[in-house]
Structure formats: C-alpha cells, structure tokens
N, C-alpha and C. Protein backbone atom coordinates (compact mmCIF):
# COMPACT_ATOMS: atom_id res chain seq x y z
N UNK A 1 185.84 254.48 257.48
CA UNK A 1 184.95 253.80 256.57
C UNK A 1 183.81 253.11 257.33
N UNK A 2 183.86 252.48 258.44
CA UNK A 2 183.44 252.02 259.34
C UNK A 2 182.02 252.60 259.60
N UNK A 3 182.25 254.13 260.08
CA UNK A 3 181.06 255.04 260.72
C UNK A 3 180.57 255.70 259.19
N UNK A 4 181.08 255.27 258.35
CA UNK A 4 180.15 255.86 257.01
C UNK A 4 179.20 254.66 256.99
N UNK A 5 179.48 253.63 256.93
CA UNK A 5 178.40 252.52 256.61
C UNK A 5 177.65 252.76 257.77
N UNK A 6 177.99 252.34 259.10
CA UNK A 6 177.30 252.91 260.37
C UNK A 6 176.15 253.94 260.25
N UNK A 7 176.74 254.99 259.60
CA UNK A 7 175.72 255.96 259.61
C UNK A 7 174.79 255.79 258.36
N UNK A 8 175.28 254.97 257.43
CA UNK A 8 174.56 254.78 256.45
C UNK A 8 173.47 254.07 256.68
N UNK A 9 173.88 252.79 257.21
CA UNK A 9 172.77 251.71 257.99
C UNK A 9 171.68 252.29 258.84
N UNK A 10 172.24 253.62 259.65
CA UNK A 10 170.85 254.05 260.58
C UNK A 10 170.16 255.01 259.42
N UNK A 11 170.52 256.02 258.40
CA UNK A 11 169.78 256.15 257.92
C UNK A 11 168.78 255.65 256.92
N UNK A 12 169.26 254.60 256.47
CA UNK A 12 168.06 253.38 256.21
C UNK A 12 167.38 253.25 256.87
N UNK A 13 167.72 252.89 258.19
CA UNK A 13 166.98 252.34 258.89
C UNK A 13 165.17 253.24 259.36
N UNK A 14 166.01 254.42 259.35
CA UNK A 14 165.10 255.46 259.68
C UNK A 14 164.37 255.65 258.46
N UNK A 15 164.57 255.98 257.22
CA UNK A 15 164.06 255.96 256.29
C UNK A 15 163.09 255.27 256.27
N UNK A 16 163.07 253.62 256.49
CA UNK A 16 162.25 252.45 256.23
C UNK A 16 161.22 252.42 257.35
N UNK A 17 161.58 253.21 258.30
CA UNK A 17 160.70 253.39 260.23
C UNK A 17 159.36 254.00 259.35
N UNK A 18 160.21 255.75 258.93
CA UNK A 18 158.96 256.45 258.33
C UNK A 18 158.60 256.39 257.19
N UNK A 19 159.16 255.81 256.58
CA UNK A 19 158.44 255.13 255.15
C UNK A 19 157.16 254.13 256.06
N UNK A 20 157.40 253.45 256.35
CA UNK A 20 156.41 252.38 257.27
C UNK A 20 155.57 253.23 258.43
N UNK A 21 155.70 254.51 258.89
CA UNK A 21 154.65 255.06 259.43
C UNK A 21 153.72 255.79 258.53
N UNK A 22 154.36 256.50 257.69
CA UNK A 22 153.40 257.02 256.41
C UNK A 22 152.82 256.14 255.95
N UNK A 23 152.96 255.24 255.70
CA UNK A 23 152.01 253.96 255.01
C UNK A 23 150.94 253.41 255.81
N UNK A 24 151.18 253.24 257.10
CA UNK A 24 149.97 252.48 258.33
C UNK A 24 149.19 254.52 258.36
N UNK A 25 149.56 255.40 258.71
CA UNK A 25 148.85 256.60 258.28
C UNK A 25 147.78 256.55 257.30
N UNK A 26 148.60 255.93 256.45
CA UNK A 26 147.93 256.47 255.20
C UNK A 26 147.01 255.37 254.40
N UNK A 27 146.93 254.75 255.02
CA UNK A 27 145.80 253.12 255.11
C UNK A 27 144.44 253.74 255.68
N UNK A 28 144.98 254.53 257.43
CA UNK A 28 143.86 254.67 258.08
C UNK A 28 143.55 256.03 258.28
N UNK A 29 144.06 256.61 257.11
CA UNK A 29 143.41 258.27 256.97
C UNK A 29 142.23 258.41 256.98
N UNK A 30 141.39 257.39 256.17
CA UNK A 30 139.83 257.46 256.28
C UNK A 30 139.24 257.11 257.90
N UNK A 31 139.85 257.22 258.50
CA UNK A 31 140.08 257.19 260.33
C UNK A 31 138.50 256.14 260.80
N UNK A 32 138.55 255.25 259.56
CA UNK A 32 137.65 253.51 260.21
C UNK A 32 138.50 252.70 260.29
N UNK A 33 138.11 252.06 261.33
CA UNK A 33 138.98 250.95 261.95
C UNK A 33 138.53 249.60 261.25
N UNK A 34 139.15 248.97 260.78
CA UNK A 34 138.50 247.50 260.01
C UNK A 34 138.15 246.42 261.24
N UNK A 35 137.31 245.71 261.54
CA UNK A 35 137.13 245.14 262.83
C UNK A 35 136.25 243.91 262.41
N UNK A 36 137.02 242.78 262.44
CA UNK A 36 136.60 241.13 262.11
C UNK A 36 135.49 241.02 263.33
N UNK A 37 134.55 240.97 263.60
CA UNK A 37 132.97 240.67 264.05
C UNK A 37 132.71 239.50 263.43
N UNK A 38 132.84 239.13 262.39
CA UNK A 38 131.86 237.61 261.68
C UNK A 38 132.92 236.63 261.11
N UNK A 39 132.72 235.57 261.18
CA UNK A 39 133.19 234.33 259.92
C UNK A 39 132.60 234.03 259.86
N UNK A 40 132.72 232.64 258.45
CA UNK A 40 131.97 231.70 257.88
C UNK A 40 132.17 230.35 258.56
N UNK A 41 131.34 229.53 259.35
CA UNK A 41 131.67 227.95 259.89
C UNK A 41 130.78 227.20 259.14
N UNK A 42 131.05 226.01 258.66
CA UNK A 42 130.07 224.86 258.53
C UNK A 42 129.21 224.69 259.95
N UNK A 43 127.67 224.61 259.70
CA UNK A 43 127.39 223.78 260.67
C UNK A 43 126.86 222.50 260.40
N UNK A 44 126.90 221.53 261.47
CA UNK A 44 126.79 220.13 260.80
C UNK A 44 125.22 219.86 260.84
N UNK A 45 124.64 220.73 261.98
CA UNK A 45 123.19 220.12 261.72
C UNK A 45 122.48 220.77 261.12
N UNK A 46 122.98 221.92 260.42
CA UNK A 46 122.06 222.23 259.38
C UNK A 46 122.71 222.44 258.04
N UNK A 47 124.12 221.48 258.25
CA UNK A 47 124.60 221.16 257.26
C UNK A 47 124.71 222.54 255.72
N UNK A 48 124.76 223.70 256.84
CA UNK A 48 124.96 224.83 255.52
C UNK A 48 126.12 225.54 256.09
N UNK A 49 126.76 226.94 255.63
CA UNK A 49 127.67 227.32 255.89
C UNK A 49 127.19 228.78 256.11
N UNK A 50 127.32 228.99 257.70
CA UNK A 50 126.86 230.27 258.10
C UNK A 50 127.36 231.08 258.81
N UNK A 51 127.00 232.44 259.67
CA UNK A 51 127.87 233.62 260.04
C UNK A 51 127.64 233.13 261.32
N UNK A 52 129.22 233.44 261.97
CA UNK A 52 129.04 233.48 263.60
C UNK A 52 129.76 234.41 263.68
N UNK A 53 129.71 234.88 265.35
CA UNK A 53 130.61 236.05 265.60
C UNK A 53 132.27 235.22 265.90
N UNK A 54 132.79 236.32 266.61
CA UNK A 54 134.24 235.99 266.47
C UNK A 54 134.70 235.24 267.95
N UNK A 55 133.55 234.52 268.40
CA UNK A 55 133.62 233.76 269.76
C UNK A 55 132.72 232.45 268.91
N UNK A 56 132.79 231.85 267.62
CA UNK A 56 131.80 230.71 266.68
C UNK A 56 130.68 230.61 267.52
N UNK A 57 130.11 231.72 268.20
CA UNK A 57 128.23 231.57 267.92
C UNK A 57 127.74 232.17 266.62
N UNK A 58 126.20 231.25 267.40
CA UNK A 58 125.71 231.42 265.85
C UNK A 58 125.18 232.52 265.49
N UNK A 59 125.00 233.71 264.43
CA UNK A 59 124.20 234.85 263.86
C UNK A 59 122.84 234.66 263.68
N UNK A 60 121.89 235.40 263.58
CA UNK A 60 121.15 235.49 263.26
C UNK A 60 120.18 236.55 262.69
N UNK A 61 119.24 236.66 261.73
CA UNK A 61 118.35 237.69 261.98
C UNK A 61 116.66 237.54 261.55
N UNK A 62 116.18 238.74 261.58
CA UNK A 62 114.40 238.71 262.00
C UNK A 62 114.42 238.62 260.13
N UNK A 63 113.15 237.53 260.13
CA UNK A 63 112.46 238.58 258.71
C UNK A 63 112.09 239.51 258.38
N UNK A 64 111.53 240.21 259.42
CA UNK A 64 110.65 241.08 259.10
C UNK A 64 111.73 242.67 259.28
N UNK A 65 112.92 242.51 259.37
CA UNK A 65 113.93 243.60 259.84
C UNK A 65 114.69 243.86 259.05
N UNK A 66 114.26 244.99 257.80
CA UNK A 66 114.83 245.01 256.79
C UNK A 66 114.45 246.63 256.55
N UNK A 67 115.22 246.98 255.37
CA UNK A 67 115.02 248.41 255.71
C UNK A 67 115.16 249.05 256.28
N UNK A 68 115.84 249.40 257.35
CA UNK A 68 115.93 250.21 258.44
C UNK A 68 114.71 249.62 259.52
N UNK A 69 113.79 248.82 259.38
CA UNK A 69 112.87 248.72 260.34
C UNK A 69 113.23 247.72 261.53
N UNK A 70 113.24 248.59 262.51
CA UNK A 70 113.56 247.42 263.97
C UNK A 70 112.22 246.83 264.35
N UNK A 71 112.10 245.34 264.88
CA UNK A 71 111.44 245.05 265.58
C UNK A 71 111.94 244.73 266.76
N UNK A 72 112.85 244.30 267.46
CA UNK A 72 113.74 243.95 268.58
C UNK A 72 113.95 245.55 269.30
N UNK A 73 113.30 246.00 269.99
CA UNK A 73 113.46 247.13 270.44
C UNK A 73 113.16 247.01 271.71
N UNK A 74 112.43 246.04 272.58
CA UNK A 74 112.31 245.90 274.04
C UNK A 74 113.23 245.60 274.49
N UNK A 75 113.02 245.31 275.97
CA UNK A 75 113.88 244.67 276.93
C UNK A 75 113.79 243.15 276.76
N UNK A 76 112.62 242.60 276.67
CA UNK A 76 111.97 241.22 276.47
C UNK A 76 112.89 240.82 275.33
N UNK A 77 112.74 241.27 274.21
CA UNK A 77 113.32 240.87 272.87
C UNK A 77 115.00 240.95 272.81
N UNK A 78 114.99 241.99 273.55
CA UNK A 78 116.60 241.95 273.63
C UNK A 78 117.59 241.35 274.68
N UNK A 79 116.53 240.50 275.58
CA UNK A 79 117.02 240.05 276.74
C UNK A 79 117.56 238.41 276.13
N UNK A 80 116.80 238.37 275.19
CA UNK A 80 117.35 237.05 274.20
C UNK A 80 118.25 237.18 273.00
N UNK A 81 117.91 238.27 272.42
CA UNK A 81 118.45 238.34 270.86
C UNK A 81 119.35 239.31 271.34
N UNK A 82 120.36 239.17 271.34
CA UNK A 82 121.37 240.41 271.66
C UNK A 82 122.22 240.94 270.22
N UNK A 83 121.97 242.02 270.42
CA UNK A 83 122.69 242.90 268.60
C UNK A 83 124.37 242.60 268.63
N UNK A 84 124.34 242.31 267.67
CA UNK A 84 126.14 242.44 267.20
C UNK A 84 126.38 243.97 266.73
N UNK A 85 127.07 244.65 267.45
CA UNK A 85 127.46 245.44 267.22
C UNK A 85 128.70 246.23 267.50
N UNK A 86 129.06 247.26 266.39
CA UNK A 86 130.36 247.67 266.45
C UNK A 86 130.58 249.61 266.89
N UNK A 87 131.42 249.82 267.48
CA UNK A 87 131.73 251.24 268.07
C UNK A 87 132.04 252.21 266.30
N UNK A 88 131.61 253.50 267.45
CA UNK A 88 131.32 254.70 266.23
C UNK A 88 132.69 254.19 265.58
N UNK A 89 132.60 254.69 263.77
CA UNK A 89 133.85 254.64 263.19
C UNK A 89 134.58 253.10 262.49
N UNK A 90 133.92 252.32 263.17
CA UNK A 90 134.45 250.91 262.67
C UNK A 90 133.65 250.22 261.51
N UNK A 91 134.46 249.37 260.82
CA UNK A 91 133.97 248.78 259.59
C UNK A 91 133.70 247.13 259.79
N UNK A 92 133.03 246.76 259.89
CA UNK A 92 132.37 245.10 260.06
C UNK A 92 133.33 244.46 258.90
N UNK A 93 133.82 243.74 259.40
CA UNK A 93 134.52 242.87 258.34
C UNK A 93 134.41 241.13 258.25
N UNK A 94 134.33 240.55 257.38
CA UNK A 94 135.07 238.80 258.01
C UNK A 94 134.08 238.48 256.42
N UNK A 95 133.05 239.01 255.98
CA UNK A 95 131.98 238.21 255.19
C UNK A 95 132.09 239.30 254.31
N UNK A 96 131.96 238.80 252.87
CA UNK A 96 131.10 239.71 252.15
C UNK A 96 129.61 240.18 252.44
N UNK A 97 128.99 241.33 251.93
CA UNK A 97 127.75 241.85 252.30
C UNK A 97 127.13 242.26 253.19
N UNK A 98 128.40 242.60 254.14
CA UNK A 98 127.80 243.27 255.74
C UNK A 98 127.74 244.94 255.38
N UNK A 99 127.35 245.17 256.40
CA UNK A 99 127.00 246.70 256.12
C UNK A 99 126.49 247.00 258.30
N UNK A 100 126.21 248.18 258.21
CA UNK A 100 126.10 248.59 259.14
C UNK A 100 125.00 249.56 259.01
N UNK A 101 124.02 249.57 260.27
CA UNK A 101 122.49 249.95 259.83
C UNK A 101 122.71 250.55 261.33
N UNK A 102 121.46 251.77 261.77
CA UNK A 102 121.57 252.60 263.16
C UNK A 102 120.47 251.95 263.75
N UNK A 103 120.63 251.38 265.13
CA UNK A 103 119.77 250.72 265.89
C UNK A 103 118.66 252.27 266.34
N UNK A 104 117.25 251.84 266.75
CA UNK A 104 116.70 253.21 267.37
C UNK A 104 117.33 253.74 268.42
N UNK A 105 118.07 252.70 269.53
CA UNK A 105 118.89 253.02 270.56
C UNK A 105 120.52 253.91 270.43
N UNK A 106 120.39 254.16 268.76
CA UNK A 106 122.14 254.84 268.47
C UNK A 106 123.35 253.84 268.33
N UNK A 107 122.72 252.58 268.76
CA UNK A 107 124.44 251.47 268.47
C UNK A 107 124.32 251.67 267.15
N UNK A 108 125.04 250.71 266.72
CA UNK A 108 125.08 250.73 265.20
C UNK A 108 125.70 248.92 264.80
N UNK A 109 124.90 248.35 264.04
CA UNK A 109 124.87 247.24 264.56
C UNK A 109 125.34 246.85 262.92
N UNK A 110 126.08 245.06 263.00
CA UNK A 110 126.14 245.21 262.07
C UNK A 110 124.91 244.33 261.23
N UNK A 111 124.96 244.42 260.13
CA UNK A 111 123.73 243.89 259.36
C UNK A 111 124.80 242.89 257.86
N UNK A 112 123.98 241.53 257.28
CA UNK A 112 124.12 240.64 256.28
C UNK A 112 123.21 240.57 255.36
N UNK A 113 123.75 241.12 254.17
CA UNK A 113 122.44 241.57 252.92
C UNK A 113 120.85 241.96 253.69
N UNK A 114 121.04 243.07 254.19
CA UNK A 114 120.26 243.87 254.57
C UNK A 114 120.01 243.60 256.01
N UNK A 115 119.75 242.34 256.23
CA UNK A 115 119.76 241.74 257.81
C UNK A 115 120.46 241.79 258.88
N UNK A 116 119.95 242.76 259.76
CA UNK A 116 120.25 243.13 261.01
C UNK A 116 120.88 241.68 262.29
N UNK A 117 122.27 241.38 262.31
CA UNK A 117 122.86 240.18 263.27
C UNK A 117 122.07 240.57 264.73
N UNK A 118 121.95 238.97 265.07
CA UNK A 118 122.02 238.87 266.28
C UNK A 118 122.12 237.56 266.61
N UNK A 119 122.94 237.58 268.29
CA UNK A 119 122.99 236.60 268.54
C UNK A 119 121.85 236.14 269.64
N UNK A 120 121.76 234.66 269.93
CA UNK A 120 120.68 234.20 270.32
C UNK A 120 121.15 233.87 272.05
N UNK A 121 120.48 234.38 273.05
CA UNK A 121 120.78 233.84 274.19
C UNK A 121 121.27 232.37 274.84
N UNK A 122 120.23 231.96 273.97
CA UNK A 122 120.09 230.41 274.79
C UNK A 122 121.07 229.69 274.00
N UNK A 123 121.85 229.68 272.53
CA UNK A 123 123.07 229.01 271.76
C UNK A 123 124.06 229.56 272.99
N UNK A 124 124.81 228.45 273.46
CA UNK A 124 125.89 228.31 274.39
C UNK A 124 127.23 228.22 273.80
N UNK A 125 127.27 227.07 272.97
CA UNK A 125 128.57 226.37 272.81
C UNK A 125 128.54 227.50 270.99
N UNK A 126 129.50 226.94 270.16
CA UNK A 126 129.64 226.92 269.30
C UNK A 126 129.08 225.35 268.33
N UNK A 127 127.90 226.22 267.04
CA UNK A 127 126.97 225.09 266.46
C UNK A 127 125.75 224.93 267.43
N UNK A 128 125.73 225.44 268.45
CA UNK A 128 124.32 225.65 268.56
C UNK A 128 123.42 226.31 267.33
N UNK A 129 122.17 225.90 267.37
CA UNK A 129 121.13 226.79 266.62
C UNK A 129 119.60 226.95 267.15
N UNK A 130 119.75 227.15 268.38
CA UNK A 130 118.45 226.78 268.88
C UNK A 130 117.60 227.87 268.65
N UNK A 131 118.04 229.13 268.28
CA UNK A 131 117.09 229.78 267.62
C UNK A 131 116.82 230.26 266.15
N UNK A 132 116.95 229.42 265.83
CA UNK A 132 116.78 228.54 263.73
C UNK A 132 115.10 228.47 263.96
N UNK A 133 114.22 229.48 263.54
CA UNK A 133 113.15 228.96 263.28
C UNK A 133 111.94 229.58 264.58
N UNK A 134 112.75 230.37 265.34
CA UNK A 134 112.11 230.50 266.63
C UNK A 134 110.89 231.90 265.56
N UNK A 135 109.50 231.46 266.19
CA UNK A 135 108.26 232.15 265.42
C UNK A 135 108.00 233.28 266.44
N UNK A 136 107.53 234.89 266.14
CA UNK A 136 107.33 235.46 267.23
C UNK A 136 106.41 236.37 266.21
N UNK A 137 106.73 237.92 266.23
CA UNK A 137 106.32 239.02 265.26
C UNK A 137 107.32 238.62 263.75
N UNK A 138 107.75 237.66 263.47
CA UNK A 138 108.04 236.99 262.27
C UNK A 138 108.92 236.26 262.52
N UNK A 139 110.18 235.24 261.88
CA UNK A 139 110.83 234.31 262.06
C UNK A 139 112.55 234.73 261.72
N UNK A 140 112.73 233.75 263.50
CA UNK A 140 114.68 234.33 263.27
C UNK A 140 114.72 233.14 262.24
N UNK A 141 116.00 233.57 261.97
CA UNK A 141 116.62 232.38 261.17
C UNK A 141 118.05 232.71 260.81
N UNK A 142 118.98 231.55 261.01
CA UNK A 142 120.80 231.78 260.96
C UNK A 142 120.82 232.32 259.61
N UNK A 143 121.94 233.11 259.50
CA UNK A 143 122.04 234.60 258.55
C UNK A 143 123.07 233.47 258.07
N UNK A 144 122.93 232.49 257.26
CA UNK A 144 123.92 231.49 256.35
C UNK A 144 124.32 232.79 254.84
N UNK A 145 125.44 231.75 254.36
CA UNK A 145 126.21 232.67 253.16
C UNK A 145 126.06 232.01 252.14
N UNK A 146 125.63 230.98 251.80
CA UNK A 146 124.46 230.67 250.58
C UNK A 146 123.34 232.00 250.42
N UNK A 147 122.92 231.97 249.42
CA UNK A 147 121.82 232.81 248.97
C UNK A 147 120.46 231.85 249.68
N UNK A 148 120.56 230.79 249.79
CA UNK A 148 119.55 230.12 250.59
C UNK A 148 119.04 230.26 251.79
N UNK A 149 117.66 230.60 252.50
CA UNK A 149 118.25 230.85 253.83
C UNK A 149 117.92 229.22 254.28
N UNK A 150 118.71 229.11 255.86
CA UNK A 150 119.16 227.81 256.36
C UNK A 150 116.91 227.45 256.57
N UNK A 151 117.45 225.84 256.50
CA UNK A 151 116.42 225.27 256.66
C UNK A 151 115.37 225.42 257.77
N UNK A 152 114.35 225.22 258.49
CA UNK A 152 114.18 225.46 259.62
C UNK A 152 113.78 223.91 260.65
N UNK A 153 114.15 224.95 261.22
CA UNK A 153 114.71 223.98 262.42
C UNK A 153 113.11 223.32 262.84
N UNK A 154 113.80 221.92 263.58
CA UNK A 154 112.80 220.69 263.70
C UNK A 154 111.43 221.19 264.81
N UNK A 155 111.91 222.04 265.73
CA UNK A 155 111.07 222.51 266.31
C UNK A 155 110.60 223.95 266.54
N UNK A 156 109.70 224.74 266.49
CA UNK A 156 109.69 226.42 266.29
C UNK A 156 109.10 226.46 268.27
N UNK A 157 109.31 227.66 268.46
CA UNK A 157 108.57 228.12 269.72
C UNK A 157 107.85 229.09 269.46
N UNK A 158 106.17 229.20 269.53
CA UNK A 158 105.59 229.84 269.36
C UNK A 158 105.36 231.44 270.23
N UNK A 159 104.72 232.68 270.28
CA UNK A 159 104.29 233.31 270.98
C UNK A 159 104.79 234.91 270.70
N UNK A 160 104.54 235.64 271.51
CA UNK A 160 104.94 237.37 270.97
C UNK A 160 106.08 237.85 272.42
N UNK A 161 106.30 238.98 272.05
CA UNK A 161 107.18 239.83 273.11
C UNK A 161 106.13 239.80 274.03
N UNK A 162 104.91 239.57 274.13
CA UNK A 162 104.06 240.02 274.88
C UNK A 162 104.46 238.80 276.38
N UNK A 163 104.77 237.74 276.13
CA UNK A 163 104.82 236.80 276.76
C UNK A 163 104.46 235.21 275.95
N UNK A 164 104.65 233.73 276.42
CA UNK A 164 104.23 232.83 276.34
C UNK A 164 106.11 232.26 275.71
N UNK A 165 106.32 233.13 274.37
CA UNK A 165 107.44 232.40 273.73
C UNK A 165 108.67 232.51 274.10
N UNK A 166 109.02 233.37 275.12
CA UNK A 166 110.49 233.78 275.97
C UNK A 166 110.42 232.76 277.33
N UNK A 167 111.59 232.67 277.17
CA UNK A 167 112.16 231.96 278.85
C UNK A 167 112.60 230.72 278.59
N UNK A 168 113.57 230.55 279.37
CA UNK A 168 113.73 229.29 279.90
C UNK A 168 113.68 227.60 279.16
C-alpha cells in the first residue's frame, strides 16, 4: 500500500512539474520578454510624480521628439542624454503608456506617450533633475505621469549641439 501512494505522490508530482512548464511556455510563446525599465517616484522638488529608470534616476524627454523624429543623434547630444533602452524582443514595462520606437542607430528605445526616455548625465543621485528645462534645439523636460508636464525648472541652460550649452 505504501509504494502505491509513493508512486502516486511522484506522479502528481510530475504532473504539477509539467503542468507548470506548459504554463511559463505558454505565457512566453509570444517569445517577448516583459522587462521593468521604469517606475513611478514622487519627486519632492518638483513636487510631481514621475518616471525613473530602475536605478530611481530621473527620465526624460525632447519636445520636439515625437513621431518617430530623432533629434539626439550626435555624439555631443548623446554624450549627455543617454537613451533608455531595451534588447531586440523585449517589452518596456513598470508605467502605463510606454511603447517602444527605433532609434536611427537600430536600438530600440523605450518611449512615454509618444516620448522618446532619456536619462540625463549630470542627475547623479536619485531626485536629481538638473536637466528639467535644459533649452537646446527644443526643451528636455522629466517625462512625469500626470498628463501635466513637470514645471520648469528654476534655471534653463542655454545653447545648441553646436557648442556653448554642454559641459561641465
């Protein structure tokens, strides 16, 4: 009686193994990987509630970068604004309204109601926002989850990719 239950117990057991591999299969048959890139943090000094990546820096994106249109395409521009982006096949997750747009370079980056993320060089810590407002070929500004966009910041830095508004 013993090795009937015995054997009964392992074939449960096995049953419930591949019952539970058919199921994780069959989640990721559509063969995208779901991949948390963003949350939502309060920040206190601009007192709204906005996207950071999954290290709480802050997001951001261009105005003028909508539609498929890049402006961040140098070395200059990208030596500050660095793209959030995710590998072929993966799905941006953490926020409603992300989506994923093709950089000219082939990454594939992710984007917040139409707006292409990025993060800002010079934000260090987590709640930085030092580039809230920064003015160039149009204006970054933190990719917040209000329909509002965040306020702008107390001071702008003027100038183009060309030089004057990068550095230091």
């Amino acid at each position: 009686m013993e090795r009937v239950a015995t054997r009964l117990g392992a074939a449960v057991a096995v049953v419930a193994l591949l019952g539970a591999l058919a199921a994780f299969y069959a989640v990721r048959a559509n063969g995208a990987e779901h991949v948390r890139v963003v949350k939502a943090a309060t920040n206190k000094a601009l007192g709204e509630k906005i996207l950071v990546n999954r290290n709480g820096l802050t997001l951001y994106s261009l105005s003028v970068e909508r539609k498929g249109k890049f402006i961040c395409t140098d070395s200059t521009c990208l030596s500050l604004w660095k793209p959030l982006t995710v590998p072929k096949g993966a799905v941006a997750t953490g926020a409603a309204h992300l989506s994923i747009v093709m950089r000219p370079d082939g990454r594939r980056q992710v984007a917040y109601r139409g707006g292409p993320l990025y993060r800002f060089a010079q934000d260090k810590r987590a709640g930085d926002v030092r580039g809230n407002g920064f003015k160039d070929v149009g204006v970054w500004r933190v990719a917040t989850v209000s329909a509002a966009p965040a306020p702008p910041a107390p001071t702008t830095t003027a100038g183009g990719y060309g030089g004057g508004g990068y550095g230091p």
